[in-house]
PDB file of N, CA and C in Angstrom:
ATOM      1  N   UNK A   1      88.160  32.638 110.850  1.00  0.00           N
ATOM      2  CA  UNK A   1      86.930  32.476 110.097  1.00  0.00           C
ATOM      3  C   UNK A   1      85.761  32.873 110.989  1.00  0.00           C
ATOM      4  N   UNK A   2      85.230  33.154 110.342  1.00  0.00           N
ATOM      5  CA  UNK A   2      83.378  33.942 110.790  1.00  0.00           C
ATOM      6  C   UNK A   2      82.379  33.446 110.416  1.00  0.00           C
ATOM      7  N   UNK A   3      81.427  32.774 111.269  1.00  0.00           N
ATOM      8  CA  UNK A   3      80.436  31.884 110.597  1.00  0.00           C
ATOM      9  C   UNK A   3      78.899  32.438 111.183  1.00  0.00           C
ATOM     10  N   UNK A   4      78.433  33.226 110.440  1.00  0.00           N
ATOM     11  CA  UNK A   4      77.343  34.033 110.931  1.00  0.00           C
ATOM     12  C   UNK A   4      76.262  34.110 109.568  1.00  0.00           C
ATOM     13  N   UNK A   5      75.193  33.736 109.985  1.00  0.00           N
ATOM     14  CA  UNK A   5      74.111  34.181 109.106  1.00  0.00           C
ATOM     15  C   UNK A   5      73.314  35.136 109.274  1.00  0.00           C
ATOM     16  N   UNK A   6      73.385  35.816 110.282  1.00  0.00           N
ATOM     17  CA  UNK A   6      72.633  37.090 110.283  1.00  0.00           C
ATOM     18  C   UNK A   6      73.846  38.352 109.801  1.00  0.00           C
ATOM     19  N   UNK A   7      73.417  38.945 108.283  1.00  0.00           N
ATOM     20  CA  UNK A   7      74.463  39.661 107.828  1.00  0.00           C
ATOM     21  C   UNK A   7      74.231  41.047 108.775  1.00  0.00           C
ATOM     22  N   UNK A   8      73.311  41.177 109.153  1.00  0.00           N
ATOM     23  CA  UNK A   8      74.151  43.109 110.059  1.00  0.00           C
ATOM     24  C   UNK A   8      75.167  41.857 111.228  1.00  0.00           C
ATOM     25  N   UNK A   9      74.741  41.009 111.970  1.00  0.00           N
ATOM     26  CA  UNK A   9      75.830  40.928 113.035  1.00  0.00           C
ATOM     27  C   UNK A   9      76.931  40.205 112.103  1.00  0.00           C
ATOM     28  N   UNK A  10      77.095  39.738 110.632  1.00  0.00           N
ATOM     29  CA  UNK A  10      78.414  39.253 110.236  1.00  0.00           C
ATOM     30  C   UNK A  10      79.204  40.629 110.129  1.00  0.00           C
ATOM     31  N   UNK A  11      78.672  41.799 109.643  1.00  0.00           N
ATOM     32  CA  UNK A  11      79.632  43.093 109.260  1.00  0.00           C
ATOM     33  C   UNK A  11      79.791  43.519 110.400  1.00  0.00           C
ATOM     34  N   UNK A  12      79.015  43.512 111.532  1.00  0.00           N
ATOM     35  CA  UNK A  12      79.742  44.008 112.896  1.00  0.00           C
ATOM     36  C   UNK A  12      80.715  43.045 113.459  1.00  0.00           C
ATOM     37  N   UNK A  13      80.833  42.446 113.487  1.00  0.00           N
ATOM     38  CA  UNK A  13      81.876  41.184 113.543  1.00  0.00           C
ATOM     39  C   UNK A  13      83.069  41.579 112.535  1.00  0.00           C
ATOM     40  N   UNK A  14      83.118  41.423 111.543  1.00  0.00           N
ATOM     41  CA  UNK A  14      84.011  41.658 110.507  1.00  0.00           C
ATOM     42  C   UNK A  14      84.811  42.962 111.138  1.00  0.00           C
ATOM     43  N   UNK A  15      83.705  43.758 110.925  1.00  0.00           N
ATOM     44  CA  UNK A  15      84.617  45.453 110.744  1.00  0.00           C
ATOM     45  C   UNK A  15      85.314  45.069 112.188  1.00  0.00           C
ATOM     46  N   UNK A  16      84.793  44.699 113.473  1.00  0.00           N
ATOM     47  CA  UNK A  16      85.645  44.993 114.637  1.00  0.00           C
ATOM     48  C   UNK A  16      86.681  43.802 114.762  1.00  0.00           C
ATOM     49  N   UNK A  17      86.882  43.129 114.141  1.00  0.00           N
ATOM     50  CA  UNK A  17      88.000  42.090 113.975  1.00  0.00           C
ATOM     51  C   UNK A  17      88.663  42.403 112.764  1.00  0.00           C
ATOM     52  N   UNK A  18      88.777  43.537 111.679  1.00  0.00           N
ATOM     53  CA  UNK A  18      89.552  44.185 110.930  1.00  0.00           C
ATOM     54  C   UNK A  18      90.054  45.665 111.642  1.00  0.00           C
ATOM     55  N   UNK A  19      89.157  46.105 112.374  1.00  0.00           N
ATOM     56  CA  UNK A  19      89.752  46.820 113.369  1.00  0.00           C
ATOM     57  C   UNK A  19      90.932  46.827 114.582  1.00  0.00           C
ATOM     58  N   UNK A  20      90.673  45.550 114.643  1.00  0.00           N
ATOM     59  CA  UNK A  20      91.531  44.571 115.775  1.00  0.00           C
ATOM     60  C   UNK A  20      92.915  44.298 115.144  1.00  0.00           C
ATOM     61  N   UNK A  21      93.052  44.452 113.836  1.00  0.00           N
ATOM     62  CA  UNK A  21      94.269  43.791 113.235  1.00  0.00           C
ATOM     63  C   UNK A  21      93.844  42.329 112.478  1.00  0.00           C
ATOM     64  N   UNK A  22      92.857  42.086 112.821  1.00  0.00           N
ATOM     65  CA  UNK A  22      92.639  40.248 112.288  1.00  0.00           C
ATOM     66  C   UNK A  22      92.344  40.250 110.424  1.00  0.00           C
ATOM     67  N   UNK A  23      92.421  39.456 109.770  1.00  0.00           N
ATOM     68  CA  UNK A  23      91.980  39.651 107.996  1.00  0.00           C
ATOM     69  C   UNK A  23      90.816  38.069 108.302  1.00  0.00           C
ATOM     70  N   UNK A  24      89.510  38.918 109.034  1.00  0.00           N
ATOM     71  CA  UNK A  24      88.331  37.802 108.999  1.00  0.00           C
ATOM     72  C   UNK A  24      87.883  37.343 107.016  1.00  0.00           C
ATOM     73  N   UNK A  25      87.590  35.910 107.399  1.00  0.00           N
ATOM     74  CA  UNK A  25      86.717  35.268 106.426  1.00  0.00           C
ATOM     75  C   UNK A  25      85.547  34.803 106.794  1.00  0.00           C
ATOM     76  N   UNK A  26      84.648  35.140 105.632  1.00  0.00           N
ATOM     77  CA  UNK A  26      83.335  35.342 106.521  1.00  0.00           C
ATOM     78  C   UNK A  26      82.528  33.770 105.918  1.00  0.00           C
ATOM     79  N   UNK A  27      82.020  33.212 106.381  1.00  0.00           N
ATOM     80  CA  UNK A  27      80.736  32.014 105.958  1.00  0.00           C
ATOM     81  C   UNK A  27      79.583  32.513 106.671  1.00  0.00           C
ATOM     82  N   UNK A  28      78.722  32.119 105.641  1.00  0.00           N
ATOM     83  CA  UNK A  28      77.508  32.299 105.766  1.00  0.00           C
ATOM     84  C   UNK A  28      76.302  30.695 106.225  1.00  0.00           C
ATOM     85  N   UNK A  29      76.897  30.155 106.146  1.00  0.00           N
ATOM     86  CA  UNK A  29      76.734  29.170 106.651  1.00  0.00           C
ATOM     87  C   UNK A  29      76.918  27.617 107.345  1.00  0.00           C
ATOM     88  N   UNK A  30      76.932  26.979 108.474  1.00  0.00           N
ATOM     89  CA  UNK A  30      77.495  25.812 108.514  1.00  0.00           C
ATOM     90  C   UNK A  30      78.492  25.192 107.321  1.00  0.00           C
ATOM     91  N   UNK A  31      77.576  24.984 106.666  1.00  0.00           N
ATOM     92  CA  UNK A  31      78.366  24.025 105.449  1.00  0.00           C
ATOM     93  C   UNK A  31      79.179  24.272 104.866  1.00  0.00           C
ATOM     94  N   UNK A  32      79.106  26.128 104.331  1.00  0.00           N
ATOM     95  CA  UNK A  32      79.906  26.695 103.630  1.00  0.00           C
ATOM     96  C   UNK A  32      81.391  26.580 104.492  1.00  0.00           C
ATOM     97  N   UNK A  33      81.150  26.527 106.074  1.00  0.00           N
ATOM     98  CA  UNK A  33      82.408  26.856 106.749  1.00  0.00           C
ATOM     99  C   UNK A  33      83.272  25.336 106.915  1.00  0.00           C
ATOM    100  N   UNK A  34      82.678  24.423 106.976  1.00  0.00           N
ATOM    101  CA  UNK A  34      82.994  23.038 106.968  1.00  0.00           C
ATOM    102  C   UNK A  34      83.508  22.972 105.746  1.00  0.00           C
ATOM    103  N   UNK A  35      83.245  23.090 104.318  1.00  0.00           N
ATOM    104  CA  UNK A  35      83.773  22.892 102.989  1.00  0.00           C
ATOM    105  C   UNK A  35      85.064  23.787 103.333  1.00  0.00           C
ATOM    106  N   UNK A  36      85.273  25.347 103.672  1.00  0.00           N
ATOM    107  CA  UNK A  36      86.247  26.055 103.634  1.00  0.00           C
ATOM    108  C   UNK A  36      87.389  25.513 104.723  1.00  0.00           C
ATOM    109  N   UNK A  37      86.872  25.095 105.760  1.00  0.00           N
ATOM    110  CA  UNK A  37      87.910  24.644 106.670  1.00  0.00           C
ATOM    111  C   UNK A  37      88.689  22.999 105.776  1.00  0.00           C
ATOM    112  N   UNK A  38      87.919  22.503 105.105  1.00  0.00           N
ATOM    113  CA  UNK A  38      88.526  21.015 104.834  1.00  0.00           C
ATOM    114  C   UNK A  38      89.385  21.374 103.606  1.00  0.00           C
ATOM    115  N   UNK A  39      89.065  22.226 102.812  1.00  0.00           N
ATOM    116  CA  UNK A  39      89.987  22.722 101.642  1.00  0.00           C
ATOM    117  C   UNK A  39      91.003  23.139 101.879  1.00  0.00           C
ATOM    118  N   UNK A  40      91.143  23.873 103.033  1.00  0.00           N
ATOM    119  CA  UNK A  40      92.117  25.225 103.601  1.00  0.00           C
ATOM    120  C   UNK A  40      92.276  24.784 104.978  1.00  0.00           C
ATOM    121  N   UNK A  41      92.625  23.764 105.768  1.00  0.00           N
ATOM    122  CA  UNK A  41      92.565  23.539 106.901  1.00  0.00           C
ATOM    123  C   UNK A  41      93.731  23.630 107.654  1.00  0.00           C
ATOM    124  N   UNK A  42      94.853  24.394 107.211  1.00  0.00           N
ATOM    125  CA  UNK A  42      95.978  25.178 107.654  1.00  0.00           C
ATOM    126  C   UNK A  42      95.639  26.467 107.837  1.00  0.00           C
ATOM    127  N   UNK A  43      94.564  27.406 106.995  1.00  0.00           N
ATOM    128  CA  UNK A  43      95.094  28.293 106.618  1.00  0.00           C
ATOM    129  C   UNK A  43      94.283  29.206 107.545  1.00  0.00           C
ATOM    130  N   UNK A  44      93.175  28.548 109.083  1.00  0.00           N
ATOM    131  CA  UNK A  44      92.208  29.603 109.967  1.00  0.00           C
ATOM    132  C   UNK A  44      93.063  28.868 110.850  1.00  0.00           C
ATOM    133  N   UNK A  45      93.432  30.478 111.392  1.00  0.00           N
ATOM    134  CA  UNK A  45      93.755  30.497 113.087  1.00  0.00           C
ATOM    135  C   UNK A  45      92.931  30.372 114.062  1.00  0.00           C
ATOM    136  N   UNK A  46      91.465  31.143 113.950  1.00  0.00           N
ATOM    137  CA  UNK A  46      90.886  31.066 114.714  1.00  0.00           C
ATOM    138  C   UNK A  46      89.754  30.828 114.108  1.00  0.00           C
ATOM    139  N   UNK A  47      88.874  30.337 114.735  1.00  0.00           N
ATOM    140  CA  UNK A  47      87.034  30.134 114.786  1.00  0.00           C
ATOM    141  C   UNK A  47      86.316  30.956 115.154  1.00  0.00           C
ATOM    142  N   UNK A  48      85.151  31.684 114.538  1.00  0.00           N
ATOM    143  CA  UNK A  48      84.320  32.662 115.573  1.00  0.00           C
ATOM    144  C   UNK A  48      83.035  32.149 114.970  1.00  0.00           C
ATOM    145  N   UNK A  49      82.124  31.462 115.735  1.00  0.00           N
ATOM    146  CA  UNK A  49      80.982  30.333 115.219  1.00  0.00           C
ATOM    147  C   UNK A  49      79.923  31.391 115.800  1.00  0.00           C
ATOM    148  N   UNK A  50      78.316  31.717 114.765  1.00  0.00           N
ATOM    149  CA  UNK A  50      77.397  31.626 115.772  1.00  0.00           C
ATOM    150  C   UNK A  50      76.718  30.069 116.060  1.00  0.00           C
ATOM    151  N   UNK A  51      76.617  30.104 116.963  1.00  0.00           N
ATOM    152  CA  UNK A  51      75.581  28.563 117.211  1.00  0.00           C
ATOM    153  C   UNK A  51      74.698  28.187 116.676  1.00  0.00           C
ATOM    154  N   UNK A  52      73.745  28.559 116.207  1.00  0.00           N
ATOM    155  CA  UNK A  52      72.438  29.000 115.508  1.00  0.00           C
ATOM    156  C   UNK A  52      72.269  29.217 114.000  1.00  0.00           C
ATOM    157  N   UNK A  53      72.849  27.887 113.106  1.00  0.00           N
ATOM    158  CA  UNK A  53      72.831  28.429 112.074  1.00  0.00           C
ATOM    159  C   UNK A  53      71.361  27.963 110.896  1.00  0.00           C
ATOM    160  N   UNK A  54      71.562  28.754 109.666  1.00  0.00           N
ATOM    161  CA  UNK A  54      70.570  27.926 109.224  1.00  0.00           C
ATOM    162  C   UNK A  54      71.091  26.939 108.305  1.00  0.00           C
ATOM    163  N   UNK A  55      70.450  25.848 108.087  1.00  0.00           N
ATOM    164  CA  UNK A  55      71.211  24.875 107.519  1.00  0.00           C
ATOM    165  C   UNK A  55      71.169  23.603 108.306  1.00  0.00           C
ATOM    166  N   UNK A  56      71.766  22.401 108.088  1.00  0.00           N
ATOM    167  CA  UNK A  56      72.098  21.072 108.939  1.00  0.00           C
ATOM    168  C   UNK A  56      73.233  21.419 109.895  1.00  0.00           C
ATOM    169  N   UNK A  57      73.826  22.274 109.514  1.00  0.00           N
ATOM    170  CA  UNK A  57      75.796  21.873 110.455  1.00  0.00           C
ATOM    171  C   UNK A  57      75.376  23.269 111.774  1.00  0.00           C
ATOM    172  N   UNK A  58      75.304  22.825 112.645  1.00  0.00           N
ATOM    173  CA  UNK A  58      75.447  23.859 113.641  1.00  0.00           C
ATOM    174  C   UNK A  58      76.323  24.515 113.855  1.00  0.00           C
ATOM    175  N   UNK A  59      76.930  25.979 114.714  1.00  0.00           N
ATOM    176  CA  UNK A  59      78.169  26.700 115.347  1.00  0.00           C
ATOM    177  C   UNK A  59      78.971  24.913 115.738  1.00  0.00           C
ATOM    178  N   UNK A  60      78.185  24.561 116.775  1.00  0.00           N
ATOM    179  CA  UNK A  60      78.439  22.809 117.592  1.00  0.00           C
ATOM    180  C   UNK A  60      79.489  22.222 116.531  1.00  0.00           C
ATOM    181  N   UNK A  61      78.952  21.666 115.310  1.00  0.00           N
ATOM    182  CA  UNK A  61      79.495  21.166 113.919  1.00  0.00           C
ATOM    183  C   UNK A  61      80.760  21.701 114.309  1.00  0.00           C
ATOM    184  N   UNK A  62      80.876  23.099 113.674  1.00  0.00           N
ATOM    185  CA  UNK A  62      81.954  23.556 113.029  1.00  0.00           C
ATOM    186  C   UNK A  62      82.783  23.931 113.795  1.00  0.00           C
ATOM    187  N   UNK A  63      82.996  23.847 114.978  1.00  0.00           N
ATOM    188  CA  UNK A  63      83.631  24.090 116.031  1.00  0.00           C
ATOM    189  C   UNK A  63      84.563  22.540 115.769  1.00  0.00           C
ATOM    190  N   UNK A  64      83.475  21.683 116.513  1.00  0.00           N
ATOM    191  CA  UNK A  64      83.561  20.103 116.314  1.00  0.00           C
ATOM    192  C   UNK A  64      84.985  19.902 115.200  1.00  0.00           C
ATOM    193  N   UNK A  65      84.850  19.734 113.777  1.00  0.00           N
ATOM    194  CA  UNK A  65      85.264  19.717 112.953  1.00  0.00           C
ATOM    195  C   UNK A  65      86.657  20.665 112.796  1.00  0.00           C
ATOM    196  N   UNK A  66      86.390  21.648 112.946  1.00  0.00           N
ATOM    197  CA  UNK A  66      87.615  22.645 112.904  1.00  0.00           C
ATOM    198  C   UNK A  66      88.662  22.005 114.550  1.00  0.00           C
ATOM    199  N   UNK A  67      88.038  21.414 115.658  1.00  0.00           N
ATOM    200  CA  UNK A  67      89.070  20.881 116.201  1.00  0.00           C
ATOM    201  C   UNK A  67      90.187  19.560 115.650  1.00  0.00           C
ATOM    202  N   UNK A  68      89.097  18.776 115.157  1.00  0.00           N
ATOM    203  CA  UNK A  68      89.501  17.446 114.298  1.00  0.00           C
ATOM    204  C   UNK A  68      90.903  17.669 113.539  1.00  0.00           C
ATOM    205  N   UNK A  69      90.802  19.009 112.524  1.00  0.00           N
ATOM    206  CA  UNK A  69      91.599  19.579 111.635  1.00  0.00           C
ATOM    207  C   UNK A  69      92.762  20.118 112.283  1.00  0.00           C
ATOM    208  N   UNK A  70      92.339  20.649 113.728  1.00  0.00           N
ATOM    209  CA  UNK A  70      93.673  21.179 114.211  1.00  0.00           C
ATOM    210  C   UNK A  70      93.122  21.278 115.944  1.00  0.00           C
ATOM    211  N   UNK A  71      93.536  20.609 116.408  1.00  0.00           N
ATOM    212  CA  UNK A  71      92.987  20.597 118.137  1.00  0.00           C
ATOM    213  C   UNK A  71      93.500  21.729 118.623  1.00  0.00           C
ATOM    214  N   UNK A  72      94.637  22.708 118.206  1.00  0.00           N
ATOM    215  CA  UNK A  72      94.574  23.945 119.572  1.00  0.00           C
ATOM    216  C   UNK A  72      94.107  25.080 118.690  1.00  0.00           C
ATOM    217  N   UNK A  73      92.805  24.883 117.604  1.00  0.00           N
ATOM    218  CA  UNK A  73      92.240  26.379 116.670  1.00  0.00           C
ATOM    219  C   UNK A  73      91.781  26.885 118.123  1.00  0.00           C
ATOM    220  N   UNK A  74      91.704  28.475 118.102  1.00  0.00           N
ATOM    221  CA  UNK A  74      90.633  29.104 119.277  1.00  0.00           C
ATOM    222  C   UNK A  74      89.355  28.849 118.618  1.00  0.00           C
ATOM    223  N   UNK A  75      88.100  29.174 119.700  1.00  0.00           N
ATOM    224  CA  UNK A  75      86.684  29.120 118.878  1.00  0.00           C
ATOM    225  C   UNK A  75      86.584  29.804 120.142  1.00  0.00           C
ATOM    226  N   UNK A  76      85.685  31.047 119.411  1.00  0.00           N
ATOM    227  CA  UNK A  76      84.388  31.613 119.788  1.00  0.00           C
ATOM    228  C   UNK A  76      83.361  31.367 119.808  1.00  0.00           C
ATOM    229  N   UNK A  77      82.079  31.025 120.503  1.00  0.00           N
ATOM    230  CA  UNK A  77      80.755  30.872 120.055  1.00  0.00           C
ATOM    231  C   UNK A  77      80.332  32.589 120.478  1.00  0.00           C
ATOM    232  N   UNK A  78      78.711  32.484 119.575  1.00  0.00           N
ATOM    233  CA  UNK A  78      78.291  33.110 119.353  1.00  0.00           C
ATOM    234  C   UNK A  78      76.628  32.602 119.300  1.00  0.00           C
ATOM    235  N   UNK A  79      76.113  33.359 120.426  1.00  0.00           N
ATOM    236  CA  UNK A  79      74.659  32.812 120.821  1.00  0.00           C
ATOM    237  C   UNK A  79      73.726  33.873 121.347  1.00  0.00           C
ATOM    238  N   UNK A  80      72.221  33.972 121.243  1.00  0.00           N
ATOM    239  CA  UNK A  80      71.126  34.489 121.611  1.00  0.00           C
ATOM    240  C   UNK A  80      70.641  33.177 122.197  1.00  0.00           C
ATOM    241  N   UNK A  81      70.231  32.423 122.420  1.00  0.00           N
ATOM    242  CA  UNK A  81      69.495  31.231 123.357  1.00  0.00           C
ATOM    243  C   UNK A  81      70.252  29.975 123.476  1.00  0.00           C
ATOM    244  N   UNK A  82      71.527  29.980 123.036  1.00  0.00           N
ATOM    245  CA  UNK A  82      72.079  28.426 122.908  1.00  0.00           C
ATOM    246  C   UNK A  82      72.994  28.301 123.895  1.00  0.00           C
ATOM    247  N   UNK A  83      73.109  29.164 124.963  1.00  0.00           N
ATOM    248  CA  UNK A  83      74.323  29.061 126.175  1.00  0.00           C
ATOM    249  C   UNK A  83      74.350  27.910 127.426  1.00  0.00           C
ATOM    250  N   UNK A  84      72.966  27.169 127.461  1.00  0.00           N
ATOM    251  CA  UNK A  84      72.800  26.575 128.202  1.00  0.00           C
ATOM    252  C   UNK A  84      73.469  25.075 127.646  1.00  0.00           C
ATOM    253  N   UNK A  85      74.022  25.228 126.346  1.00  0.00           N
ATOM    254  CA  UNK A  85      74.193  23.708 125.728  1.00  0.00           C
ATOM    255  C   UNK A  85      75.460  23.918 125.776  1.00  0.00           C
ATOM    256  N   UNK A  86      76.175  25.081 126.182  1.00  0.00           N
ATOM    257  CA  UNK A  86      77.497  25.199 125.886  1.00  0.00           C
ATOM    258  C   UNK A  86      78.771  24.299 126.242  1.00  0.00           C
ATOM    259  N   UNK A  87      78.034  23.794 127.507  1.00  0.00           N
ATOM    260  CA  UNK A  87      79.109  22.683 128.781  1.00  0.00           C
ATOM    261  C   UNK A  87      78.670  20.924 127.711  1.00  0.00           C
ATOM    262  N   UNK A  88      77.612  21.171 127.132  1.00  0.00           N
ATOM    263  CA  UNK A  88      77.603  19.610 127.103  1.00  0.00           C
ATOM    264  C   UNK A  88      77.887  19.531 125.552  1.00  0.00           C
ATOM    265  N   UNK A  89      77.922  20.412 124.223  1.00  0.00           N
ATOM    266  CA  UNK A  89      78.000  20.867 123.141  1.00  0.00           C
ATOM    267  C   UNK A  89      79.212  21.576 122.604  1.00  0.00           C
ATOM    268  N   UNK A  90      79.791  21.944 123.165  1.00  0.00           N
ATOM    269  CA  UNK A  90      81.027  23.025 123.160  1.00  0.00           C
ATOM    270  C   UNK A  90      82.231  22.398 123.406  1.00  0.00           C
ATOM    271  N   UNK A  91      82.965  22.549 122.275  1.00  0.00           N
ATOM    272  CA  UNK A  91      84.540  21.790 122.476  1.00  0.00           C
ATOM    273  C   UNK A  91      85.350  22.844 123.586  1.00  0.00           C
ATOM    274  N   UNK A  92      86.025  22.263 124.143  1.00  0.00           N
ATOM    275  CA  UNK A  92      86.691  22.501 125.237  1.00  0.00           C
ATOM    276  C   UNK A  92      87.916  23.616 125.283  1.00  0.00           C
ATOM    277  N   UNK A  93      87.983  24.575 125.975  1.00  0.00           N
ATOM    278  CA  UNK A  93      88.941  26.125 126.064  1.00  0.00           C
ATOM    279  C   UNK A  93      88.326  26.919 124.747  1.00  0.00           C
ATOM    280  N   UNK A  94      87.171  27.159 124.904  1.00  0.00           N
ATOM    281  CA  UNK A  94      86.451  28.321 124.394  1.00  0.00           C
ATOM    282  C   UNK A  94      85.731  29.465 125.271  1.00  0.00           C
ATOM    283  N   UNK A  95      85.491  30.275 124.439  1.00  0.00           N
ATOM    284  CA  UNK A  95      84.640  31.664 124.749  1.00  0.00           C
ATOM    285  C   UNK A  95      83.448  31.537 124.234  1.00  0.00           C
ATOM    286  N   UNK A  96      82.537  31.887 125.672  1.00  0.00           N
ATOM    287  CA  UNK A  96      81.044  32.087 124.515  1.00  0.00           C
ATOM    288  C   UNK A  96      80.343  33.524 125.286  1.00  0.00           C
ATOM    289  N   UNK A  97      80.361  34.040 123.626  1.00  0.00           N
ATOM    290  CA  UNK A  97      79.560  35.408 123.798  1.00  0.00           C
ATOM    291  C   UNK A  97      78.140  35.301 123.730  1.00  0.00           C
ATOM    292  N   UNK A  98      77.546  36.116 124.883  1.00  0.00           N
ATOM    293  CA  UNK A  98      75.961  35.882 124.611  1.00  0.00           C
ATOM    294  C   UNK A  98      75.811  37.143 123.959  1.00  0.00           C
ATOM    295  N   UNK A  99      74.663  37.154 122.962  1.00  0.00           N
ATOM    296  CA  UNK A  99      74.267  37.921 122.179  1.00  0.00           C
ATOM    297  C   UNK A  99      72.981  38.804 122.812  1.00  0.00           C
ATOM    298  N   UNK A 100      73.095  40.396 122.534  1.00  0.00           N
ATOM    299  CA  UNK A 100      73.955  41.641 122.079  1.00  0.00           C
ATOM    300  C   UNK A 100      75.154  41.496 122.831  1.00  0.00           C
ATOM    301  N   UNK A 101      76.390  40.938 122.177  1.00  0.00           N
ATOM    302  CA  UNK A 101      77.555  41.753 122.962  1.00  0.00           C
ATOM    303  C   UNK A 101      78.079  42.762 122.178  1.00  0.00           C
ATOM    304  N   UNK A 102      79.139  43.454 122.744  1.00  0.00           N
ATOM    305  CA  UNK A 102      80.095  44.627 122.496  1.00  0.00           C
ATOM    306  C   UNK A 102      80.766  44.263 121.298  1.00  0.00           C
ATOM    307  N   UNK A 103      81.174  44.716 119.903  1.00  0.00           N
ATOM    308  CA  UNK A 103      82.034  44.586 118.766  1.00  0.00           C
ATOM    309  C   UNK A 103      83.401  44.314 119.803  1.00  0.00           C
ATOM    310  N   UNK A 104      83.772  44.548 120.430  1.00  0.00           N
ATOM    311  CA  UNK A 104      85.248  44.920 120.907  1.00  0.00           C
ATOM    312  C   UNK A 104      85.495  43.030 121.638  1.00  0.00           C
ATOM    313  N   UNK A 105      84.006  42.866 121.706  1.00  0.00           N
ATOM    314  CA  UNK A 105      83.992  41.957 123.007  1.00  0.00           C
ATOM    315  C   UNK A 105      84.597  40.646 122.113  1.00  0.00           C
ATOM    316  N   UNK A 106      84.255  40.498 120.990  1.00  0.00           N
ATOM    317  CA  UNK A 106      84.766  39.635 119.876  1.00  0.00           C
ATOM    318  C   UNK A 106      86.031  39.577 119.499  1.00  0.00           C
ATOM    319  N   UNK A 107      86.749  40.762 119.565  1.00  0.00           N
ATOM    320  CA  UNK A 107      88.104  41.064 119.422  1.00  0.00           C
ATOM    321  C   UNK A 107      89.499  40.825 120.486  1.00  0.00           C
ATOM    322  N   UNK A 108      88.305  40.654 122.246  1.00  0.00           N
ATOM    323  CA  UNK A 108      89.132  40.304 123.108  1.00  0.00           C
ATOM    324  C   UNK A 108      89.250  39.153 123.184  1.00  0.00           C
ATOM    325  N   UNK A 109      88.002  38.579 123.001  1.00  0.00           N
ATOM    326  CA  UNK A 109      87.752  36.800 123.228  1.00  0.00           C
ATOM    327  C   UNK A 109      88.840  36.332 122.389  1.00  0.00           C
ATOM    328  N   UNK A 110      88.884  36.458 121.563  1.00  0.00           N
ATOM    329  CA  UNK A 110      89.991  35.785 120.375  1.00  0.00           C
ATOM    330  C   UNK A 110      91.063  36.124 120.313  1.00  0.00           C
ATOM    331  N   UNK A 111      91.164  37.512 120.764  1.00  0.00           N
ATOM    332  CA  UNK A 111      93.061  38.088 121.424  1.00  0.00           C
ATOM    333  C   UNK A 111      93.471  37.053 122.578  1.00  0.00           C
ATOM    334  N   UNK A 112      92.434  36.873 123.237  1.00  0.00           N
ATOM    335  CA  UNK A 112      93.238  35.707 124.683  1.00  0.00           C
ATOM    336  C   UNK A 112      92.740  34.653 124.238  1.00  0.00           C
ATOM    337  N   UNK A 113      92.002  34.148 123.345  1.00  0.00           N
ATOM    338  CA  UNK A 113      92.203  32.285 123.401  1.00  0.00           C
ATOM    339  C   UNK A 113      93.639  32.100 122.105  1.00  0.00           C
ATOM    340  N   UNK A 114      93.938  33.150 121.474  1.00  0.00           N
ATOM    341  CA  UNK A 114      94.957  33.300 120.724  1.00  0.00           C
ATOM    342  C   UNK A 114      96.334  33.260 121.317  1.00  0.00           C
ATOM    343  N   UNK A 115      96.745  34.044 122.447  1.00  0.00           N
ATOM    344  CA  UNK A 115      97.313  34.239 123.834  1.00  0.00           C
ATOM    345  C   UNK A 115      97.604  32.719 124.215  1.00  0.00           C
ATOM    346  N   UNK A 116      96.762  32.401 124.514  1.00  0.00           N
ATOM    347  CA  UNK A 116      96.993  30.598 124.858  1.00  0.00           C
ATOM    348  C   UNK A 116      97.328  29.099 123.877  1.00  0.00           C
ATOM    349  N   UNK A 117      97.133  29.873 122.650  1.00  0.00           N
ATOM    350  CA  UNK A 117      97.805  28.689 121.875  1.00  0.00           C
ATOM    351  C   UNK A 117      98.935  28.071 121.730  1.00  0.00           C
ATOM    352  N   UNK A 118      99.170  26.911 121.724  1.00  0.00           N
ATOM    353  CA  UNK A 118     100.981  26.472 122.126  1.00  0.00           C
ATOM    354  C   UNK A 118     101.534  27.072 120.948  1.00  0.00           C
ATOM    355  N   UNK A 119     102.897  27.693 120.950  1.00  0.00           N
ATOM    356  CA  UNK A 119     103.762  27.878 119.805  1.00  0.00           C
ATOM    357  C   UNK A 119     103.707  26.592 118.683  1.00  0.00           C
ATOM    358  N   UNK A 120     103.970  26.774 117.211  1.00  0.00           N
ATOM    359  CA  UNK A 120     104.426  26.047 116.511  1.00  0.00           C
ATOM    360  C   UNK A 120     105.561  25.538 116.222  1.00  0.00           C
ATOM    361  N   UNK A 121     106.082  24.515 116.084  1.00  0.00           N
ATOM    362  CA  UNK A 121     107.685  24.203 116.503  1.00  0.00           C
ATOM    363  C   UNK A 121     107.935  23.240 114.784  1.00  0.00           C
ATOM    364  N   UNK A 122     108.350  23.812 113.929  1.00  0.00           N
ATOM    365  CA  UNK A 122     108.842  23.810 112.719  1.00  0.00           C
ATOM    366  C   UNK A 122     110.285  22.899 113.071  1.00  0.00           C
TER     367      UNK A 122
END
């Protein structure tokens, strides 16, 4: 899942994580991504949050929450000024991209916190 409110950086996001092989879902906002994760909370592998959203629920939130639902989801953050909150705000074995990064740079972050998830044992 993709939680971005600025739509040019949600479609650059998108296209280079459909490029990557990934089938992103996009939210447009905190809340929207909190409602989608609690409905469907099997069904995101990974998190890619910006921090900065508009709305009440922060990137922070939905990170937060999407661990609750499943403690080893990956999360990405995604920030222009919010990196300094990252150590005291930021759930723990994440990536945070500072903003302008690279399309590609989104695609690696989440290839290796993906890399590190424990197997599922059915």
């Amino acid at each position: 899942m993709v939680v971005e409110d600025d739509p040019l950086i949600q479609t650059i996001v998108e296209e280079a994580l459909a490029e990557g092989g990934f089938q992103p879902e996009l939210a447009s906002s905190g809340e929207e991504a909190l409602t989608l994760l609690q409905s469907e909370e099997t069904k995101y592998h990974a998190l890619i949050t910006d921090v900065n959203l508009t709305g009440a629920a922060t990137g922070w939130d939905v990170a937060r929450r999407a661990r609750e639902l499943n403690p080893h989801i990956p999360v990405v953050y995604m920030t222009g000024a919010a990196a300094d909150e990252w150590p005291s705000l930021g759930v723990p074995n994440t990536i945070l991209l500072q903003k302008p990064f690279a399309p590609a740079q989104v695609v690696t972050a989440i290839s290796q916190l993906l890399n590190q998830v424990p197997p599922v044992h059915e």
